[in-house]
PDB file of N, CA and C in Angstrom:
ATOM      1  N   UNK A   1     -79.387 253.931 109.665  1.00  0.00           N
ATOM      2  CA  UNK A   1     -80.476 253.070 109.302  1.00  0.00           C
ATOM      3  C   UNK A   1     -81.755 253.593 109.965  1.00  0.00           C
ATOM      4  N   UNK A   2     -82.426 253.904 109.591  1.00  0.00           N
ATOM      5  CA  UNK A   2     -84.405 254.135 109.878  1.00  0.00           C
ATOM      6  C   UNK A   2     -84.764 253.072 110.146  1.00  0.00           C
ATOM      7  N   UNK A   3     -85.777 253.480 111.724  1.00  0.00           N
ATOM      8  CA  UNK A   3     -86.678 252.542 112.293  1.00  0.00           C
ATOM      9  C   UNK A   3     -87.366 252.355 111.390  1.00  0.00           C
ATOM     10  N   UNK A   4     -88.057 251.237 111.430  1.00  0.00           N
ATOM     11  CA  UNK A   4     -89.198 250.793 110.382  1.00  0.00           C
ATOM     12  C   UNK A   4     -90.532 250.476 111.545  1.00  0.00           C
ATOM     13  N   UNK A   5     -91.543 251.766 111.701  1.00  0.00           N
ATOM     14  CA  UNK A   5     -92.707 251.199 112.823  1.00  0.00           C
ATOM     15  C   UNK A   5     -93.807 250.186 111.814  1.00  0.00           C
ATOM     16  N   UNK A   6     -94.731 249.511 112.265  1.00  0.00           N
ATOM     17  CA  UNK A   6     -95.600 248.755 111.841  1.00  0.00           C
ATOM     18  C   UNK A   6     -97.405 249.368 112.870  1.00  0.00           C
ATOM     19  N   UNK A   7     -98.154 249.911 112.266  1.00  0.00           N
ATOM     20  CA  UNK A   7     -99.680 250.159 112.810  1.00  0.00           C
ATOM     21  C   UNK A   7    -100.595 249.778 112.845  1.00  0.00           C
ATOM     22  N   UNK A   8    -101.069 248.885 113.354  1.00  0.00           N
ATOM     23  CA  UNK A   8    -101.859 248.379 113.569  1.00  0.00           C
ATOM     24  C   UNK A   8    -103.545 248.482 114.161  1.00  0.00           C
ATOM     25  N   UNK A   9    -104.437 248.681 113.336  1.00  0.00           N
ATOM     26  CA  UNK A   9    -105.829 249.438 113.787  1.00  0.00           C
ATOM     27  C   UNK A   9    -106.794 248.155 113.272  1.00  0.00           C
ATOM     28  N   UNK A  10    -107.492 248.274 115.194  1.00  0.00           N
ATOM     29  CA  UNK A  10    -108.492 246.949 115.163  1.00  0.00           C
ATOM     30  C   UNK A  10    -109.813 247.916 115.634  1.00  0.00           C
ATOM     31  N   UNK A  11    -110.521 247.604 114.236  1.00  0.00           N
ATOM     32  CA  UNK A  11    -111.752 248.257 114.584  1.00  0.00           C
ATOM     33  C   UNK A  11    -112.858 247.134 115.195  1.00  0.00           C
ATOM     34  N   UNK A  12    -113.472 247.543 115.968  1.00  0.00           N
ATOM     35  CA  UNK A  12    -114.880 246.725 116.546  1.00  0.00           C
ATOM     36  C   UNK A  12    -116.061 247.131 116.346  1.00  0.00           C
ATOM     37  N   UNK A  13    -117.065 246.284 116.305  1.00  0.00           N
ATOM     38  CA  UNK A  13    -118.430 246.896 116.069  1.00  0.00           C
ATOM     39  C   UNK A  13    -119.165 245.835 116.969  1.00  0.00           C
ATOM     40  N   UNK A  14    -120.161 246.149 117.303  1.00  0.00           N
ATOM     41  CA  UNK A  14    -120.893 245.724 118.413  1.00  0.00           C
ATOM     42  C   UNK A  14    -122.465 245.482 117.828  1.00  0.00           C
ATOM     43  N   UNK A  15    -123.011 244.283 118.158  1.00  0.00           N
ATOM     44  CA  UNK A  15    -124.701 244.152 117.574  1.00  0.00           C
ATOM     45  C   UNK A  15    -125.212 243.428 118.636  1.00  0.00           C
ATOM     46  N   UNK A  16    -126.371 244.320 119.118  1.00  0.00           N
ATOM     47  CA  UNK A  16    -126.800 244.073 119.650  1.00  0.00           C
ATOM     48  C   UNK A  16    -128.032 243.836 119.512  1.00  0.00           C
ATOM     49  N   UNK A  17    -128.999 242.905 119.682  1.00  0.00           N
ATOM     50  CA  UNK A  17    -130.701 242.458 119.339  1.00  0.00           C
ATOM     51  C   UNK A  17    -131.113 242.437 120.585  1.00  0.00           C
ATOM     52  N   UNK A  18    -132.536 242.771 120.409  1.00  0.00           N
ATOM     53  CA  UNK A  18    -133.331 242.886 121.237  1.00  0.00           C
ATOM     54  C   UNK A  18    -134.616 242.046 120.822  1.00  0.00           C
ATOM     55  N   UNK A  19    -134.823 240.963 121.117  1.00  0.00           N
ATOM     56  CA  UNK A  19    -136.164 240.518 121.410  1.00  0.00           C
ATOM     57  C   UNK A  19    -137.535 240.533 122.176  1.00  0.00           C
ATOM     58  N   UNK A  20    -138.382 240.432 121.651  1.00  0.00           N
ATOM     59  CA  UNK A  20    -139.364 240.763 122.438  1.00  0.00           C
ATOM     60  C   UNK A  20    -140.253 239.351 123.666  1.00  0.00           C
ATOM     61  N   UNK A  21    -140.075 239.875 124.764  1.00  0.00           N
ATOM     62  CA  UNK A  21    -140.244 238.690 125.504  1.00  0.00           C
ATOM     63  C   UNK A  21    -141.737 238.474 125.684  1.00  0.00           C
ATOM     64  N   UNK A  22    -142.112 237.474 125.112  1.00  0.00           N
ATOM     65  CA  UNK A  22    -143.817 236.802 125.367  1.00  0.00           C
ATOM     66  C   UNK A  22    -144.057 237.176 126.967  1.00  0.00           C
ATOM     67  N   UNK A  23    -145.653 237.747 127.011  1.00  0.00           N
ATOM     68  CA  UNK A  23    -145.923 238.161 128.307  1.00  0.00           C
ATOM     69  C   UNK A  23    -145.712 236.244 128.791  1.00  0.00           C
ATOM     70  N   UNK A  24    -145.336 236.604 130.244  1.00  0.00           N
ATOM     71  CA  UNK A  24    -145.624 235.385 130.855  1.00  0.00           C
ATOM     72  C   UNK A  24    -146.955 234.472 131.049  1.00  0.00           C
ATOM     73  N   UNK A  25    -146.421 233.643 131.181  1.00  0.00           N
ATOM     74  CA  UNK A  25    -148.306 232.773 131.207  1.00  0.00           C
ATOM     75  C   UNK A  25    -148.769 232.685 133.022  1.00  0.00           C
ATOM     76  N   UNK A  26    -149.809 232.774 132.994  1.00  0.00           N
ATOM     77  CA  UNK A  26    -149.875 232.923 134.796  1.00  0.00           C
ATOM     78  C   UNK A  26    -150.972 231.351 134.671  1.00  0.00           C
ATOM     79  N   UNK A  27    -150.436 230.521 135.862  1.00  0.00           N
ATOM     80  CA  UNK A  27    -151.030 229.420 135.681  1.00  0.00           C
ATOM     81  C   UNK A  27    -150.228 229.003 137.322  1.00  0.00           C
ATOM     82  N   UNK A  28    -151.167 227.723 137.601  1.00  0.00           N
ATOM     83  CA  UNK A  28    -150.577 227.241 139.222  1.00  0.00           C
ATOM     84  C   UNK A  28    -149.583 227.027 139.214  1.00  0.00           C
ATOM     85  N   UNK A  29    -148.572 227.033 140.131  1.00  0.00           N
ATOM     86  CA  UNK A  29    -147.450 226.745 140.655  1.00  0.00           C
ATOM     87  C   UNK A  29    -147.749 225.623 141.955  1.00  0.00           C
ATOM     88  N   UNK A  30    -147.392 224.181 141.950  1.00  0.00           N
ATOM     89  CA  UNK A  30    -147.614 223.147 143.074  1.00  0.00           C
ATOM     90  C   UNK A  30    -146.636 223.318 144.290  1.00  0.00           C
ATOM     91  N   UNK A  31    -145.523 223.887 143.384  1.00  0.00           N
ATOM     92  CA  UNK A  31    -144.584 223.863 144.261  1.00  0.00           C
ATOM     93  C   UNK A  31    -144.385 225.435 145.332  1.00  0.00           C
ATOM     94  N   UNK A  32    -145.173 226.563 144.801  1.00  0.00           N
ATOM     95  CA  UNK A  32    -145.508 227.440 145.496  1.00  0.00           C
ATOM     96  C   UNK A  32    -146.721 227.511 145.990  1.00  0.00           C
ATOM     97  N   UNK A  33    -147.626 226.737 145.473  1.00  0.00           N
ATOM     98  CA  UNK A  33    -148.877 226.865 146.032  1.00  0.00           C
ATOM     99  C   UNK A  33    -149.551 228.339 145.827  1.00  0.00           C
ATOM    100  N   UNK A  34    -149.299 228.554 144.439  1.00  0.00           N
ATOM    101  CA  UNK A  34    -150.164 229.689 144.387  1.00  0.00           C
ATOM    102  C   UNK A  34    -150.093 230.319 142.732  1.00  0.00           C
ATOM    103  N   UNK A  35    -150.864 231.227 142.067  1.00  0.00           N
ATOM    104  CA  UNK A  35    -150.979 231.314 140.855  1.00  0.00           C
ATOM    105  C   UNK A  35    -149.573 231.775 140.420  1.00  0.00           C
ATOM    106  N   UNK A  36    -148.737 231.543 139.561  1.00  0.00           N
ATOM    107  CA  UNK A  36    -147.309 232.467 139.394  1.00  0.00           C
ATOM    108  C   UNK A  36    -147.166 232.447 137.534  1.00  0.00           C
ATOM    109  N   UNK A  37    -145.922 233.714 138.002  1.00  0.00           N
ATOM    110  CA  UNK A  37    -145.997 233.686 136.122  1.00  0.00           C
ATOM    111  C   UNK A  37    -144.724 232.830 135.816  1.00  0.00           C
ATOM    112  N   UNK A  38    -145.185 232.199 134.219  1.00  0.00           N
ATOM    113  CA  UNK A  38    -144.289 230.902 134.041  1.00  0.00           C
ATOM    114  C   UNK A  38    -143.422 231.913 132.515  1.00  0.00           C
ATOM    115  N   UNK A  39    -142.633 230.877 132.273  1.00  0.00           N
ATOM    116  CA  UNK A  39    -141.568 231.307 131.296  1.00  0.00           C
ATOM    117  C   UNK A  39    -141.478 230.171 130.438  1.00  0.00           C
ATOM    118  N   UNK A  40    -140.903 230.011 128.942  1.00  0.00           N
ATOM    119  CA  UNK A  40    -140.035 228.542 128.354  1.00  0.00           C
ATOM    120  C   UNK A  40    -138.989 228.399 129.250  1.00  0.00           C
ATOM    121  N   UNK A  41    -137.761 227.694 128.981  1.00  0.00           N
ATOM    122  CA  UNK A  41    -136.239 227.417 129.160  1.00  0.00           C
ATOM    123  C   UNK A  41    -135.685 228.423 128.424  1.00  0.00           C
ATOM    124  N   UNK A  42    -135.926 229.008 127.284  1.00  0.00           N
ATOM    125  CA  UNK A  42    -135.228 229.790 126.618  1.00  0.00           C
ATOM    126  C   UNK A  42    -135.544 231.180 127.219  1.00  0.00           C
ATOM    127  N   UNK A  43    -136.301 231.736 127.158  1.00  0.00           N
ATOM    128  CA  UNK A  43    -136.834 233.194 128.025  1.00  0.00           C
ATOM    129  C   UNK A  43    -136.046 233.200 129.678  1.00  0.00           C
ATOM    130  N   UNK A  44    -135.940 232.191 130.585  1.00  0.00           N
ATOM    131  CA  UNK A  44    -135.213 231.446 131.473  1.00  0.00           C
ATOM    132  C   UNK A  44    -133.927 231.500 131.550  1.00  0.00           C
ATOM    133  N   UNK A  45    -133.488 231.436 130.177  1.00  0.00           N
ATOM    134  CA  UNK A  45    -132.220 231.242 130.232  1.00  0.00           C
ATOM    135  C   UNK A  45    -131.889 232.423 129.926  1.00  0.00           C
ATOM    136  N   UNK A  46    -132.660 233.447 129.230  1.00  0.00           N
ATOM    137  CA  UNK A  46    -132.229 234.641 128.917  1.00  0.00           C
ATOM    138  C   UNK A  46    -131.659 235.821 130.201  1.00  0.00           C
ATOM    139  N   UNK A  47    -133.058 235.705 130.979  1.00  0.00           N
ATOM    140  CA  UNK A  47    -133.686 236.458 131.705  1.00  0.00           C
ATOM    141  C   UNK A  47    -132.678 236.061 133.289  1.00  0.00           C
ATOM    142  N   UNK A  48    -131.402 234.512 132.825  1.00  0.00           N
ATOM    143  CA  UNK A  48    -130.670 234.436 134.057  1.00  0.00           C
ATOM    144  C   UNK A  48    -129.442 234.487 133.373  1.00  0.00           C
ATOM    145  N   UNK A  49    -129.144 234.872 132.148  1.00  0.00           N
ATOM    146  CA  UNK A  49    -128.036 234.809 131.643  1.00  0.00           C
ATOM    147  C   UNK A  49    -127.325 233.460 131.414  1.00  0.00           C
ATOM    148  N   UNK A  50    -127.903 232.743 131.197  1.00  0.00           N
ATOM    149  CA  UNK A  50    -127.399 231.375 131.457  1.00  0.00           C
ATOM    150  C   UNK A  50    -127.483 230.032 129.759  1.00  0.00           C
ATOM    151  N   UNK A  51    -127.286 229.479 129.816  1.00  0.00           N
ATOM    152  CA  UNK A  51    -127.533 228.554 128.492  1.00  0.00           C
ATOM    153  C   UNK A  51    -128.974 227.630 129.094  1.00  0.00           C
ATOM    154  N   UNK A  52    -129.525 226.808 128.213  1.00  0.00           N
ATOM    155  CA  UNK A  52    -130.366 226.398 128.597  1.00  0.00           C
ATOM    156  C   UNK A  52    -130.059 224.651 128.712  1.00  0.00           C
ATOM    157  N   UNK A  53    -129.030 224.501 128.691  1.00  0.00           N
ATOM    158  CA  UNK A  53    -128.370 223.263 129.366  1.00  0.00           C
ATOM    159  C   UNK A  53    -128.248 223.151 131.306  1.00  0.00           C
ATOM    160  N   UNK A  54    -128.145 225.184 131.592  1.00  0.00           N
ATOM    161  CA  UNK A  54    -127.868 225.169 132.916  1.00  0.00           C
ATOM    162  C   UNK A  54    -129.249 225.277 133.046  1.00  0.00           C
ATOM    163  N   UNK A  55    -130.564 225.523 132.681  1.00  0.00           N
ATOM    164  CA  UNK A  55    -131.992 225.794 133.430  1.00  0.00           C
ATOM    165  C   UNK A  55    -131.948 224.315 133.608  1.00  0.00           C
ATOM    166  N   UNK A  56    -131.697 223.453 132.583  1.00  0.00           N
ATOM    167  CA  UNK A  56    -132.404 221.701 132.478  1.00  0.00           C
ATOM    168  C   UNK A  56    -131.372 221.358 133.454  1.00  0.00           C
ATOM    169  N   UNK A  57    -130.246 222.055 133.708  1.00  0.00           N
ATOM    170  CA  UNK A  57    -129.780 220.876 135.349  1.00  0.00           C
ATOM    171  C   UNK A  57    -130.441 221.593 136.088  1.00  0.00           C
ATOM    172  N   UNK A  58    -130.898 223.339 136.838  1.00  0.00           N
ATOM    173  CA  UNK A  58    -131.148 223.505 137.909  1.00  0.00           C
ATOM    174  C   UNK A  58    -132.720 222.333 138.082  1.00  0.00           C
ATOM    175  N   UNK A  59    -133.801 222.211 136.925  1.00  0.00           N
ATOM    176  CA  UNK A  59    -134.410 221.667 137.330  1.00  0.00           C
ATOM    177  C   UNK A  59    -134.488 220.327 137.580  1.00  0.00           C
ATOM    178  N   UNK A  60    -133.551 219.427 137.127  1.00  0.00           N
ATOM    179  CA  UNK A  60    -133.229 218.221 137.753  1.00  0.00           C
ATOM    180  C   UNK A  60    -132.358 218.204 139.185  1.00  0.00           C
ATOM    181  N   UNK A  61    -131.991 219.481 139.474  1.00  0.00           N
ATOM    182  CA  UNK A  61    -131.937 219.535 140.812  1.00  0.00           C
ATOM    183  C   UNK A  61    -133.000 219.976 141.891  1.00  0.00           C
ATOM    184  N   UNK A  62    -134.113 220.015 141.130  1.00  0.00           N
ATOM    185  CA  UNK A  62    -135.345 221.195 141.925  1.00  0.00           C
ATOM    186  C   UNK A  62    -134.818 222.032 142.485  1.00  0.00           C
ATOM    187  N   UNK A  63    -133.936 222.956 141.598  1.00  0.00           N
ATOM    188  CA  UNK A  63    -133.468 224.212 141.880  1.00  0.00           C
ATOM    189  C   UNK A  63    -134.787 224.967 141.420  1.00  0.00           C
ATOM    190  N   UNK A  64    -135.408 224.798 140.576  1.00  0.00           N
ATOM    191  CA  UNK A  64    -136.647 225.317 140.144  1.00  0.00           C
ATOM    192  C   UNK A  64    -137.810 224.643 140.043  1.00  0.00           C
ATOM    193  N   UNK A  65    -138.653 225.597 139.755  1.00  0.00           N
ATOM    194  CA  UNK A  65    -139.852 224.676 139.299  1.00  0.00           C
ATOM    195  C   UNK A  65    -140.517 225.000 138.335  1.00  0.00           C
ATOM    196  N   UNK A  66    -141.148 223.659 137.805  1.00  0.00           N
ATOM    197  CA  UNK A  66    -141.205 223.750 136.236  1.00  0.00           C
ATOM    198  C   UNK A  66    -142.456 222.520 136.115  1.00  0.00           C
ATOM    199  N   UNK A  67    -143.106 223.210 135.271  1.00  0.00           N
ATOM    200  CA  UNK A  67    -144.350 222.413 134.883  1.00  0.00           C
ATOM    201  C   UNK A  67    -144.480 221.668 133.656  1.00  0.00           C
ATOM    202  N   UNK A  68    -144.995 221.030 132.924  1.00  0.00           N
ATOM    203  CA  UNK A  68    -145.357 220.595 131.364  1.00  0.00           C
ATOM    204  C   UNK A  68    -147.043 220.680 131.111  1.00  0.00           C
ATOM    205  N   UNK A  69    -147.094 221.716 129.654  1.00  0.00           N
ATOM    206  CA  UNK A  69    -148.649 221.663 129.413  1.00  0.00           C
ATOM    207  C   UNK A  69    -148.446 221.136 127.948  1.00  0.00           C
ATOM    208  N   UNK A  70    -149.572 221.173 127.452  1.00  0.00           N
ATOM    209  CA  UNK A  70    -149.641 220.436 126.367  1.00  0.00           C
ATOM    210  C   UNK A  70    -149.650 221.602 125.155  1.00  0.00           C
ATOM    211  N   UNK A  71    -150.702 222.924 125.936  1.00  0.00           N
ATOM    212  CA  UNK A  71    -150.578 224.119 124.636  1.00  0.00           C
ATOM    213  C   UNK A  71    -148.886 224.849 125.037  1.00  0.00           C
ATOM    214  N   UNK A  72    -148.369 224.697 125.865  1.00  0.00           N
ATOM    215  CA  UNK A  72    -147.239 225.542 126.352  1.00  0.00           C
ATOM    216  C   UNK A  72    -146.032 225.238 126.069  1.00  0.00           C
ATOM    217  N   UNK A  73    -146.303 223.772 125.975  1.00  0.00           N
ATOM    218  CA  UNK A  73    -144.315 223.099 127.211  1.00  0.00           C
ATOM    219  C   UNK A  73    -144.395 223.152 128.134  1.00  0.00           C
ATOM    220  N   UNK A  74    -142.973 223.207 128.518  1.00  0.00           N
ATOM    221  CA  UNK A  74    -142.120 223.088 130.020  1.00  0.00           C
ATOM    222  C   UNK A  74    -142.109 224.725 129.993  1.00  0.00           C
ATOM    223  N   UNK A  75    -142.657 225.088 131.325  1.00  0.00           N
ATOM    224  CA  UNK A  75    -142.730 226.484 131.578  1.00  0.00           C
ATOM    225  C   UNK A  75    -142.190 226.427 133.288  1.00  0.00           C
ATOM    226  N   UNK A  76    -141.355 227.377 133.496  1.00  0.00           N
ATOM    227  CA  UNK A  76    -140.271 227.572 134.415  1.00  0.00           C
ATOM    228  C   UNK A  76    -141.211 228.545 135.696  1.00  0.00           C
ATOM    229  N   UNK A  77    -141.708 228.558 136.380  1.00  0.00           N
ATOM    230  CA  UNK A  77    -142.310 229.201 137.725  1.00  0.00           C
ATOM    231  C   UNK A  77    -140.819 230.841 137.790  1.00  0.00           C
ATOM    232  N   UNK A  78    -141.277 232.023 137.703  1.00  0.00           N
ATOM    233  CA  UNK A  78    -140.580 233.043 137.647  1.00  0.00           C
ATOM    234  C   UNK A  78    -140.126 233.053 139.040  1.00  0.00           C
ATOM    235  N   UNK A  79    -140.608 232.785 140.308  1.00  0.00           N
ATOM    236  CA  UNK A  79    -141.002 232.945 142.125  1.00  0.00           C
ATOM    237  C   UNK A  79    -139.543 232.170 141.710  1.00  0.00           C
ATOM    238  N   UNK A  80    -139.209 231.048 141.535  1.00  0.00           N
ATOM    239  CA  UNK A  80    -138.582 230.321 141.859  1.00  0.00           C
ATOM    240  C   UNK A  80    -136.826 230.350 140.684  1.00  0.00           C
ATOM    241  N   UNK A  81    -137.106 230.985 139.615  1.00  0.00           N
ATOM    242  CA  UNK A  81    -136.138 231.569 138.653  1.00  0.00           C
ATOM    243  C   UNK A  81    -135.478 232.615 139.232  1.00  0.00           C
ATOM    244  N   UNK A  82    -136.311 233.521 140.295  1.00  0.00           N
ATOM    245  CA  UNK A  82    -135.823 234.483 141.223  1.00  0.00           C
ATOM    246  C   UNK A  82    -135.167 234.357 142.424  1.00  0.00           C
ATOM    247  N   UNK A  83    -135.360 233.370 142.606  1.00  0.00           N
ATOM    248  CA  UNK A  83    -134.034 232.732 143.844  1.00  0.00           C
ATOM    249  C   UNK A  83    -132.560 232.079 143.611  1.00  0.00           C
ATOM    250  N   UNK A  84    -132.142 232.265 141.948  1.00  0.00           N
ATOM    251  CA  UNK A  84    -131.230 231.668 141.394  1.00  0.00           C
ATOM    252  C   UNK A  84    -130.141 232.726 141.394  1.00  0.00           C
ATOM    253  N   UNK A  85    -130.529 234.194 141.630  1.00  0.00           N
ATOM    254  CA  UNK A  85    -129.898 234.592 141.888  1.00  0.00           C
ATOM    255  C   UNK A  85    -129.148 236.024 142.882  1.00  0.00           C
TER     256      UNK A  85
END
């Protein structure tokens, strides 16, 4: 009786995007006390690898700091996005 083999071929392909990240906005920081560059939550979340469910808890923990403008949004202080990790 003959083995009977079975072959199996798993091809992958990989896509990768690249977006282009809005220069930062430079505007006060209260909580640094000094001019810093700001981000959205989404650029934030990019730029920490993270979802943007985890930026909206670090800042209800004042893990960060984060401002609200009216032409902007909620813009994330970078000084302080940089201590996250």
């Amino acid at each position: 009786m003959a083995k009977q083999h079975t072959r199996i071929l798993i091809e992958t392909e990989e896509v990768l995007v690249w977006r282009r990240i809005p220069k930062p906005v430079v505007s006060w920081c209260s909580e640094c006390q000094r001019d810093s560059q700001k981000v959205d939550t989404a650029h934030a979340a990019l730029l920490c690898q993270v979802d943007q469910n985890t930026i909206q808890e670090w800042i209800r923990m004042k893990r960060l700091h984060a401002s609200q403008t009216a032409s902007d949004g909620l813009l994330i202080c970078l000084a302080s996005l940089t201590q996250q990790h």
